[in-house]
PDB file of N, CA and C in Angstrom:
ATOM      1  N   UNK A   1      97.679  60.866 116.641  1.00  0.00           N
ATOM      2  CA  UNK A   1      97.778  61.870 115.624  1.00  0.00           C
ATOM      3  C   UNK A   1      98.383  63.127 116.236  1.00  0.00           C
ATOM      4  N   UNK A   2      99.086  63.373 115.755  1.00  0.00           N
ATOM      5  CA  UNK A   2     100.296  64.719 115.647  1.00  0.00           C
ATOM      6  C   UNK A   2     100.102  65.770 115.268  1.00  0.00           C
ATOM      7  N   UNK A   3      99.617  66.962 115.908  1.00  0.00           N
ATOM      8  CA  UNK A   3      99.257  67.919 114.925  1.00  0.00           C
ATOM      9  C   UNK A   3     100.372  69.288 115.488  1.00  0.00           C
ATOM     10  N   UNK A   4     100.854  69.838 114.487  1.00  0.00           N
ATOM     11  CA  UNK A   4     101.976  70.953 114.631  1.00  0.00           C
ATOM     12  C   UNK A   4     101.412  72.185 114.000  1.00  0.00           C
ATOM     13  N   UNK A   5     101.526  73.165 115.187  1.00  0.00           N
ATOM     14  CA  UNK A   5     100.765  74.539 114.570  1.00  0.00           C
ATOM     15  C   UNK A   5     102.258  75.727 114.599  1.00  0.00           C
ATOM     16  N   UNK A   6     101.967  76.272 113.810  1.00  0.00           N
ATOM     17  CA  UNK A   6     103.585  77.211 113.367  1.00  0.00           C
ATOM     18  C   UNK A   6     102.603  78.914 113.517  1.00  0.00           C
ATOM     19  N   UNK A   7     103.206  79.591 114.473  1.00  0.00           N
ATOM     20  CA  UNK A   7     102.462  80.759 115.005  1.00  0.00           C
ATOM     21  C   UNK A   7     103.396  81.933 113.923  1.00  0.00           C
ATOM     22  N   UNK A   8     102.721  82.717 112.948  1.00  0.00           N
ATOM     23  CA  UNK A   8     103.487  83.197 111.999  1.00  0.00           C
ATOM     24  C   UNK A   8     102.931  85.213 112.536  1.00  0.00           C
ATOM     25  N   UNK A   9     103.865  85.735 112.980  1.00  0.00           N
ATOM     26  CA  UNK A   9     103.702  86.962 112.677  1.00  0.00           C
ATOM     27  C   UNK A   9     104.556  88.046 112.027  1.00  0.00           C
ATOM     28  N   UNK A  10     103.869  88.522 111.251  1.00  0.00           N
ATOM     29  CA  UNK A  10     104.345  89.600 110.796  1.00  0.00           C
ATOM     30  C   UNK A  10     103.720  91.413 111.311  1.00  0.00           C
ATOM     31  N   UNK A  11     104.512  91.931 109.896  1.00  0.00           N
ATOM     32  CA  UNK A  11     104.481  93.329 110.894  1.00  0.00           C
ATOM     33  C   UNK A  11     102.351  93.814 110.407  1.00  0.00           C
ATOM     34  N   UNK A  12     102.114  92.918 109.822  1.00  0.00           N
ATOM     35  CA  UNK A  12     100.694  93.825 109.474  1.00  0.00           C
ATOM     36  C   UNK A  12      99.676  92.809 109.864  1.00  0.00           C
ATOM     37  N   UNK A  13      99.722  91.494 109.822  1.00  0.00           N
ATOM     38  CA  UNK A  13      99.272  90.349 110.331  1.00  0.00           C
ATOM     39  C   UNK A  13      99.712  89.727 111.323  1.00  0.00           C
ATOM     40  N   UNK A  14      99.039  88.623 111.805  1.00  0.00           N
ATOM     41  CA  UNK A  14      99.345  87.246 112.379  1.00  0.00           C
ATOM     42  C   UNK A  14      98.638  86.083 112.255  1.00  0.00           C
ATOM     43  N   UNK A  15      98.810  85.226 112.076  1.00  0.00           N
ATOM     44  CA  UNK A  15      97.938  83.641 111.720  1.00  0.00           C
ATOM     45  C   UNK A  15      98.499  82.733 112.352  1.00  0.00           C
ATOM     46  N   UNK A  16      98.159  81.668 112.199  1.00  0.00           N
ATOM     47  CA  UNK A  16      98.344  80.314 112.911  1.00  0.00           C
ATOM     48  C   UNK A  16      98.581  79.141 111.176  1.00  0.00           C
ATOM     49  N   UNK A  17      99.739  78.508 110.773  1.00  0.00           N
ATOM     50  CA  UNK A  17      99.674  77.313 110.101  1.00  0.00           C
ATOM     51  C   UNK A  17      99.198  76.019 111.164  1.00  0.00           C
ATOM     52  N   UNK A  18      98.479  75.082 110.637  1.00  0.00           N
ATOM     53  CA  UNK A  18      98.145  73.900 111.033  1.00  0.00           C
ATOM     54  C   UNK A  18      98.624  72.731 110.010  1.00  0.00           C
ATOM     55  N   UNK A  19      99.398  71.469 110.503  1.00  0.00           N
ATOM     56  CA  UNK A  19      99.871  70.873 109.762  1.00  0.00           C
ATOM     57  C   UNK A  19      99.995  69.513 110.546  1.00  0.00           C
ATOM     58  N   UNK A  20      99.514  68.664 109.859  1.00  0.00           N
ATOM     59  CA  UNK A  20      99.450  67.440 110.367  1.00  0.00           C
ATOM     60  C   UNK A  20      98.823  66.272 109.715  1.00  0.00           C
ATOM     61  N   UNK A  21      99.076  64.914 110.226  1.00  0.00           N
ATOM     62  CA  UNK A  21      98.335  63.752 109.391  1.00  0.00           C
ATOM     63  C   UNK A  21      96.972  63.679 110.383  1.00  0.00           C
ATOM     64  N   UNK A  22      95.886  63.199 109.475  1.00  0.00           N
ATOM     65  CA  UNK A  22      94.644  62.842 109.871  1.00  0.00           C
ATOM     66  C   UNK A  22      93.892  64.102 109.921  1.00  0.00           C
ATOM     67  N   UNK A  23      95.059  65.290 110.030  1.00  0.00           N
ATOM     68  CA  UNK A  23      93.935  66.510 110.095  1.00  0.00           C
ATOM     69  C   UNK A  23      92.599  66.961 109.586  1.00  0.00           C
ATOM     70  N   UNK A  24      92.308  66.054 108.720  1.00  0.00           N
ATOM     71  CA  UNK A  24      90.676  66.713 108.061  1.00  0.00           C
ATOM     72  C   UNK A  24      89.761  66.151 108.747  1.00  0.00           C
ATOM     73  N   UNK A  25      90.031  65.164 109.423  1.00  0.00           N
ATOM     74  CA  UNK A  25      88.728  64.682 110.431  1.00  0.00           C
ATOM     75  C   UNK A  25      88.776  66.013 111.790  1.00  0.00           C
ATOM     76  N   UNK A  26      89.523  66.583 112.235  1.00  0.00           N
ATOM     77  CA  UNK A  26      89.433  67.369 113.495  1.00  0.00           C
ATOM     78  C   UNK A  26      89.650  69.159 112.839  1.00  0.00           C
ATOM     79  N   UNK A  27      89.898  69.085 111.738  1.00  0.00           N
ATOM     80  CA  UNK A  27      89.895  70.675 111.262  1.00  0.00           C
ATOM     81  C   UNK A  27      88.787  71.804 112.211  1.00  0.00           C
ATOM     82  N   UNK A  28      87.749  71.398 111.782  1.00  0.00           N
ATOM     83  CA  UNK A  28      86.714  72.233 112.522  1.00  0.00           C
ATOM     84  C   UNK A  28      87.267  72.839 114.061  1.00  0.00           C
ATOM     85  N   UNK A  29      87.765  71.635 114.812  1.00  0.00           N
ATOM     86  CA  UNK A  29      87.650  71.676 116.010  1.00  0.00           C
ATOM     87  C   UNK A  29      88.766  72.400 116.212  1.00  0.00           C
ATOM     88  N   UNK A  30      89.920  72.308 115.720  1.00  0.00           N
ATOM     89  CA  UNK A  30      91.535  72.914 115.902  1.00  0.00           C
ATOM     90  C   UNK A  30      91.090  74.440 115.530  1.00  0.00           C
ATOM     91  N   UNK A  31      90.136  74.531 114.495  1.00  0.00           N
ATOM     92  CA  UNK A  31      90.123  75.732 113.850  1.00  0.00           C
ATOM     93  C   UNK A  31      89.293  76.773 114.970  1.00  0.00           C
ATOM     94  N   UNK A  32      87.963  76.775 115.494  1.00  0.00           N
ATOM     95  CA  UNK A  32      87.414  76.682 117.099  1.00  0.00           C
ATOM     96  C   UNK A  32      88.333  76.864 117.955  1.00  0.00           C
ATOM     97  N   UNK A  33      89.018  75.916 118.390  1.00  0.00           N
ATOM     98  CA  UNK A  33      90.474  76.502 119.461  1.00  0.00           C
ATOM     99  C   UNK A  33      90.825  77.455 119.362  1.00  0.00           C
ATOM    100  N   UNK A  34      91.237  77.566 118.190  1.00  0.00           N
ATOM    101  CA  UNK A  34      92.708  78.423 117.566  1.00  0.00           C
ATOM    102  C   UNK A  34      92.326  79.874 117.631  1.00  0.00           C
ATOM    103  N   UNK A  35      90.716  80.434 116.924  1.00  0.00           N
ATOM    104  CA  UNK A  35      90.287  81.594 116.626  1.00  0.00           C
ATOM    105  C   UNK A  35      88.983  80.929 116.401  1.00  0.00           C
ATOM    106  N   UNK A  36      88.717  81.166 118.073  1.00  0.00           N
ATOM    107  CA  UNK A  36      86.535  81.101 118.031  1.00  0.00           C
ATOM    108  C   UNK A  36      86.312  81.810 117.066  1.00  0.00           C
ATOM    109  N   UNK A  37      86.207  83.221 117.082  1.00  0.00           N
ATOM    110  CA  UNK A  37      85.363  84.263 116.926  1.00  0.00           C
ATOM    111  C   UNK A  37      85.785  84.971 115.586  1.00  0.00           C
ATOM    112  N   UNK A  38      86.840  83.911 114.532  1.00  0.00           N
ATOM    113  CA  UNK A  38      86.813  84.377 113.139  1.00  0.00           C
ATOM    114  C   UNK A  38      85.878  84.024 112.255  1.00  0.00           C
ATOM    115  N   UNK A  39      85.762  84.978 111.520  1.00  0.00           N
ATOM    116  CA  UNK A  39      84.856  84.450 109.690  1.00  0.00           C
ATOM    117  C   UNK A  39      85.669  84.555 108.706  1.00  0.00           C
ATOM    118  N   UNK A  40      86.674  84.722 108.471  1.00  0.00           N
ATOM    119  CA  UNK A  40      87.477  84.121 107.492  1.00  0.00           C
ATOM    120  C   UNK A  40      88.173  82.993 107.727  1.00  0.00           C
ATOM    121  N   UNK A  41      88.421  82.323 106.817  1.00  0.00           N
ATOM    122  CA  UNK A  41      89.535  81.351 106.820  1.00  0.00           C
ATOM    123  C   UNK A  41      90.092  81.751 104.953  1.00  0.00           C
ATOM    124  N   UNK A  42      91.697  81.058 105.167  1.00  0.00           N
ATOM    125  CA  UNK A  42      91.972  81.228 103.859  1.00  0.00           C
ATOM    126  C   UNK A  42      92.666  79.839 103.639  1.00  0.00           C
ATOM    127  N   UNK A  43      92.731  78.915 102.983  1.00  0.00           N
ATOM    128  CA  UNK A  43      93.103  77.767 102.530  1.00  0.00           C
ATOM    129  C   UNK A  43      94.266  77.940 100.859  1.00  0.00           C
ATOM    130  N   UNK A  44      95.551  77.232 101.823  1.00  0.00           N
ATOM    131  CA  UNK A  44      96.510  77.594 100.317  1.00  0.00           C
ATOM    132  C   UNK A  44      96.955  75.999 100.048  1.00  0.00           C
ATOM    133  N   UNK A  45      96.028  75.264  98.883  1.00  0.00           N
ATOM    134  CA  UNK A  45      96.044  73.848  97.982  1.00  0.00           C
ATOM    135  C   UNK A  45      96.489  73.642  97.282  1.00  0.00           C
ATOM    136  N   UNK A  46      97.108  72.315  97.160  1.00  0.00           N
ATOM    137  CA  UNK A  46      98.193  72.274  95.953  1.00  0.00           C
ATOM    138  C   UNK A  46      96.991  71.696  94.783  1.00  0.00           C
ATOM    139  N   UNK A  47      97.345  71.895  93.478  1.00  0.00           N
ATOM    140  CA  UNK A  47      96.001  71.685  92.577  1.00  0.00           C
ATOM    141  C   UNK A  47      96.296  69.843  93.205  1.00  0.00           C
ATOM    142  N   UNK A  48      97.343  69.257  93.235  1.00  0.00           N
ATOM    143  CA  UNK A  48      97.373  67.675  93.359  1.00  0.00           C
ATOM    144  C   UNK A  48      96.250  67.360  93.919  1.00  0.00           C
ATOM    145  N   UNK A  49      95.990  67.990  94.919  1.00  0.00           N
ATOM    146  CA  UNK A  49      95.183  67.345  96.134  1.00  0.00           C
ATOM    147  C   UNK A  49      93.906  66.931  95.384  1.00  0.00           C
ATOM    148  N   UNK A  50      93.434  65.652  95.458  1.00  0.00           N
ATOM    149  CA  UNK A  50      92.267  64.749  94.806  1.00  0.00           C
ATOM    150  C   UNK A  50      90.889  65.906  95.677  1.00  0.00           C
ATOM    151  N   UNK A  51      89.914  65.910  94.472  1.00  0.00           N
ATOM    152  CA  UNK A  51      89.050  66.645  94.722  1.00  0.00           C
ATOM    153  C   UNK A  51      88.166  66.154  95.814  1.00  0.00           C
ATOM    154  N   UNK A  52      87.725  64.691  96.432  1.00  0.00           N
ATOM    155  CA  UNK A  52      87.234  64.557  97.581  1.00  0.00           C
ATOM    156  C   UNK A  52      87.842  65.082  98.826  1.00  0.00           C
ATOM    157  N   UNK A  53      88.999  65.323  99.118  1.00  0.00           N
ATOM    158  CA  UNK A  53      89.430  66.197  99.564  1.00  0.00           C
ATOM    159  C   UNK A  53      89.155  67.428  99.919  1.00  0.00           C
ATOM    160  N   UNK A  54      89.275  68.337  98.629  1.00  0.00           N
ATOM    161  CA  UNK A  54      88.836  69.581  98.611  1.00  0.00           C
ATOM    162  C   UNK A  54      87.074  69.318  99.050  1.00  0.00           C
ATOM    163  N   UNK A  55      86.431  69.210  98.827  1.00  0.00           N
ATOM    164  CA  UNK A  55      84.958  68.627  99.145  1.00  0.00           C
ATOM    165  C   UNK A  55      84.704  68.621 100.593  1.00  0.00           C
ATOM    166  N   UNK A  56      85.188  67.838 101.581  1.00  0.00           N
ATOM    167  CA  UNK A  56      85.736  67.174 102.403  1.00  0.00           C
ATOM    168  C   UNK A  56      85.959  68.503 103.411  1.00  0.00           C
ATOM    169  N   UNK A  57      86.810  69.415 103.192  1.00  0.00           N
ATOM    170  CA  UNK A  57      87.630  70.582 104.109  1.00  0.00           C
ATOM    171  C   UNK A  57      86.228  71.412 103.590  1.00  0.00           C
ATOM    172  N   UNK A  58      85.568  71.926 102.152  1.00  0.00           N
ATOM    173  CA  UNK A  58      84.723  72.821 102.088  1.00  0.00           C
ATOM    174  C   UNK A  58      83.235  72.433 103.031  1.00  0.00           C
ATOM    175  N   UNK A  59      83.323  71.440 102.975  1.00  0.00           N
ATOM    176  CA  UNK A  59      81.975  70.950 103.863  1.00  0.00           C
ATOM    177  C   UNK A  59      81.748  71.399 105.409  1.00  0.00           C
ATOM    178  N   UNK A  60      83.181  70.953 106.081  1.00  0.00           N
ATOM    179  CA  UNK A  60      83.524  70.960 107.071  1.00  0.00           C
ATOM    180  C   UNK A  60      83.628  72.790 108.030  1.00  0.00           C
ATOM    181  N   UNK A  61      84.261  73.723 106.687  1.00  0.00           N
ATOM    182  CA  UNK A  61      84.030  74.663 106.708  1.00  0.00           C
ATOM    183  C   UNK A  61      82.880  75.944 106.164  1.00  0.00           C
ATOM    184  N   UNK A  62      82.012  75.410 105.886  1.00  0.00           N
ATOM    185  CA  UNK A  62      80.843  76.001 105.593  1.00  0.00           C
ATOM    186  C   UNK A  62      80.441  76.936 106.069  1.00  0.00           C
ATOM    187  N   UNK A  63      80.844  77.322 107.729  1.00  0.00           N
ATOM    188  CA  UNK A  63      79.970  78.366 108.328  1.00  0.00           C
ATOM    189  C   UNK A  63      80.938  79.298 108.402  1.00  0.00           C
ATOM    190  N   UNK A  64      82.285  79.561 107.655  1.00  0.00           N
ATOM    191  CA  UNK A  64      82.713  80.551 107.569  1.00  0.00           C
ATOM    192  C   UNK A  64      83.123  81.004 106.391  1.00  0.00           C
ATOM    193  N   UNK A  65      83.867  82.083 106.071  1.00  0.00           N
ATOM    194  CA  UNK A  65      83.701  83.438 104.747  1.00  0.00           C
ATOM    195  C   UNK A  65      85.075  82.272 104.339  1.00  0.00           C
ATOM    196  N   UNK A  66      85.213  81.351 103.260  1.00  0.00           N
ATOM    197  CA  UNK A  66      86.197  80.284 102.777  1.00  0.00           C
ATOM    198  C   UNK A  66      86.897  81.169 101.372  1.00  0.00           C
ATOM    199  N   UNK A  67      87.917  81.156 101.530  1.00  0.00           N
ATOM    200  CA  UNK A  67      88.767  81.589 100.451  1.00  0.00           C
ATOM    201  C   UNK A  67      89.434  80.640  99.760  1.00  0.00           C
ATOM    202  N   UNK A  68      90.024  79.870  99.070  1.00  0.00           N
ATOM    203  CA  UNK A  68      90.936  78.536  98.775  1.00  0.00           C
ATOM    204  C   UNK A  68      91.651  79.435  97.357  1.00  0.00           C
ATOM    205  N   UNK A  69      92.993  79.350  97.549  1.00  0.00           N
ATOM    206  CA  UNK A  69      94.313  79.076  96.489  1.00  0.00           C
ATOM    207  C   UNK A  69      94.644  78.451  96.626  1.00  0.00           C
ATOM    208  N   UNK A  70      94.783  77.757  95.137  1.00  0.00           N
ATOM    209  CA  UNK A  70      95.358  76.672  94.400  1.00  0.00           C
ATOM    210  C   UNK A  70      96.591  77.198  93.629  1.00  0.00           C
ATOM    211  N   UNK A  71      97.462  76.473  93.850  1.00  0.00           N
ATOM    212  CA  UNK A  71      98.313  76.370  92.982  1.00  0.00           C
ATOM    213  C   UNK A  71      98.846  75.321  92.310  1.00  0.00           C
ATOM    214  N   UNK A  72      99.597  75.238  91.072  1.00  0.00           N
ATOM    215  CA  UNK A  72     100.472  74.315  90.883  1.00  0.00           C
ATOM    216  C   UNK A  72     101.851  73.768  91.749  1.00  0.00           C
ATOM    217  N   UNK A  73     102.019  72.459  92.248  1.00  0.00           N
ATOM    218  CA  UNK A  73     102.977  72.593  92.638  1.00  0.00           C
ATOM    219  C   UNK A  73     104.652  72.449  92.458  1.00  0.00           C
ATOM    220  N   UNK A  74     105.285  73.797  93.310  1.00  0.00           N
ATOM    221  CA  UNK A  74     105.815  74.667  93.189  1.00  0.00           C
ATOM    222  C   UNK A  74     106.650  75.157  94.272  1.00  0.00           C
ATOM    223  N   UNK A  75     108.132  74.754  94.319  1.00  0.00           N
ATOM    224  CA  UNK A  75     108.719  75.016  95.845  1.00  0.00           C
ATOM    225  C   UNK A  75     108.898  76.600  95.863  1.00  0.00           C
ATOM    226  N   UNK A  76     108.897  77.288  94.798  1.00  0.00           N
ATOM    227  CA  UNK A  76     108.586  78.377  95.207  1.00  0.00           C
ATOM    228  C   UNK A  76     107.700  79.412  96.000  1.00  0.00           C
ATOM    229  N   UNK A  77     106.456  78.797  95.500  1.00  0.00           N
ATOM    230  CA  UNK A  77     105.557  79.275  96.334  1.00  0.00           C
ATOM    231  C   UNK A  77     104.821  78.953  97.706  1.00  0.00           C
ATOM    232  N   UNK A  78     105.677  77.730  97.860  1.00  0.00           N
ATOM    233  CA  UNK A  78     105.674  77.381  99.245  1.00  0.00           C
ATOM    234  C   UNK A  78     106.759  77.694 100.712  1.00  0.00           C
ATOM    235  N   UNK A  79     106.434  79.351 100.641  1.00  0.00           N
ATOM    236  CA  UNK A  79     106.719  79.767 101.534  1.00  0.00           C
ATOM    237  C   UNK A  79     105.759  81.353 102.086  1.00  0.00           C
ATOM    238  N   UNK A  80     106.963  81.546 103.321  1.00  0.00           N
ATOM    239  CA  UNK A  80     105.845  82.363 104.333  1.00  0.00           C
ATOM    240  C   UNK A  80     105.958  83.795 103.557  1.00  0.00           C
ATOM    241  N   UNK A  81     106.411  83.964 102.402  1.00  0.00           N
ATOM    242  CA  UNK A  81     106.690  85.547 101.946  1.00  0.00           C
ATOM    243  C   UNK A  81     105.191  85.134 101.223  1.00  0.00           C
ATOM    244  N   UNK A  82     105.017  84.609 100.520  1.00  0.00           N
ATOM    245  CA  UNK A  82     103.983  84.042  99.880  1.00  0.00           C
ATOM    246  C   UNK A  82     102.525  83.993 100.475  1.00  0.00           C
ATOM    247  N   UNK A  83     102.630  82.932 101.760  1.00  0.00           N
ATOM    248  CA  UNK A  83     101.327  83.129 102.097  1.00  0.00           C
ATOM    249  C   UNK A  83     100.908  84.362 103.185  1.00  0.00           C
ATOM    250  N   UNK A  84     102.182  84.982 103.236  1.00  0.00           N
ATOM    251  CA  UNK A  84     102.154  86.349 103.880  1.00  0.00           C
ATOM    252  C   UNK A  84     101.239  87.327 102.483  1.00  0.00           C
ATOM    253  N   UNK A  85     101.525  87.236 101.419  1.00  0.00           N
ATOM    254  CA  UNK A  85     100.647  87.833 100.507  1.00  0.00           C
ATOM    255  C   UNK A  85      99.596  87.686 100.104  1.00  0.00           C
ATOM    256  N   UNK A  86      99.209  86.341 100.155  1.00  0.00           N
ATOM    257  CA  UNK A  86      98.154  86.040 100.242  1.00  0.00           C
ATOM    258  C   UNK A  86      96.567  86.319 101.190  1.00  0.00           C
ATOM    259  N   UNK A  87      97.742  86.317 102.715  1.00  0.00           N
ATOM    260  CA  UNK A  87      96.822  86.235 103.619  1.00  0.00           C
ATOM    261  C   UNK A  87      96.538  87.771 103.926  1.00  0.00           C
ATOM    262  N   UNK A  88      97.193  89.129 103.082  1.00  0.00           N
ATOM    263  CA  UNK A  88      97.037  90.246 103.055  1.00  0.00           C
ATOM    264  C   UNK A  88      95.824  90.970 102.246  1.00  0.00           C
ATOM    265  N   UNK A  89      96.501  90.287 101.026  1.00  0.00           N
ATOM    266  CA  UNK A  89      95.031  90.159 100.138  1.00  0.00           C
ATOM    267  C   UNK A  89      93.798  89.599 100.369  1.00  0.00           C
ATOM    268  N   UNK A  90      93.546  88.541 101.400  1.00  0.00           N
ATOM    269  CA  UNK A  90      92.469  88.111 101.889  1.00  0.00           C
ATOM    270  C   UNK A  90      92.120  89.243 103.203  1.00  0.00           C
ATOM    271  N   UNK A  91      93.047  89.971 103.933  1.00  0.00           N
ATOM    272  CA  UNK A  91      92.168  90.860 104.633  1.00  0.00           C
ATOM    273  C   UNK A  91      91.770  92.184 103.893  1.00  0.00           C
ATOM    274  N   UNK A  92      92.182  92.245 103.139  1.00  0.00           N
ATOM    275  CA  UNK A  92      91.798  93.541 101.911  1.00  0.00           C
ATOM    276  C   UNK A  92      90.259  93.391 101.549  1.00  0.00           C
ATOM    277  N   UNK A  93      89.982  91.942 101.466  1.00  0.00           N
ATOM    278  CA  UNK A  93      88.597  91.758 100.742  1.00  0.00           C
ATOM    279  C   UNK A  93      87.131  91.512 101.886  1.00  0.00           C
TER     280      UNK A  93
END
């Protein structure tokens, strides 16, 4: 299993994308690596994704402050201007 992390900074943030197959069995652990010592996470879902799924990642993430957007999907909104706004509005709150 393959996992590809895309290091995104901008001028007011920085985050880490994680992207890969099999990823929901090792999420926790990549997420631990990546940023011990956060309590947020923000999760951006396409509504497709079958709800055991969603279930599945919320479980897994439980012990931290979980945000999840959904959208319809949408090649528009699948990009970094986007979850650059997103992930702004999640440090706002």
């Amino acid at each position: 299993m393959k996992v590809n992390k895309i290091y995104v900074k901008s001028k007011n943030t920085h985050y880490t994308i994680i992207i890969g197959k099999g990823l929901l069995g090792i999420l926790k652990k990549q997420l631990n690596k990546l940023c011990p010592r956060t309590k947020k996470v923000g999760l951006i879902l396409d509504k497709n994704i079958p709800n055991h799924f969603k279930i599945k990642i919320k479980k897994q993430l439980k012990k931290y402050n979980l945000y999840v957007y959904e959208f319809l999907p949408n090649e528009k909104l699948k990009s970094f201007k986007k979850a650059n706004s997103l992930l702004e509005s999640l440090i706002k709150k």
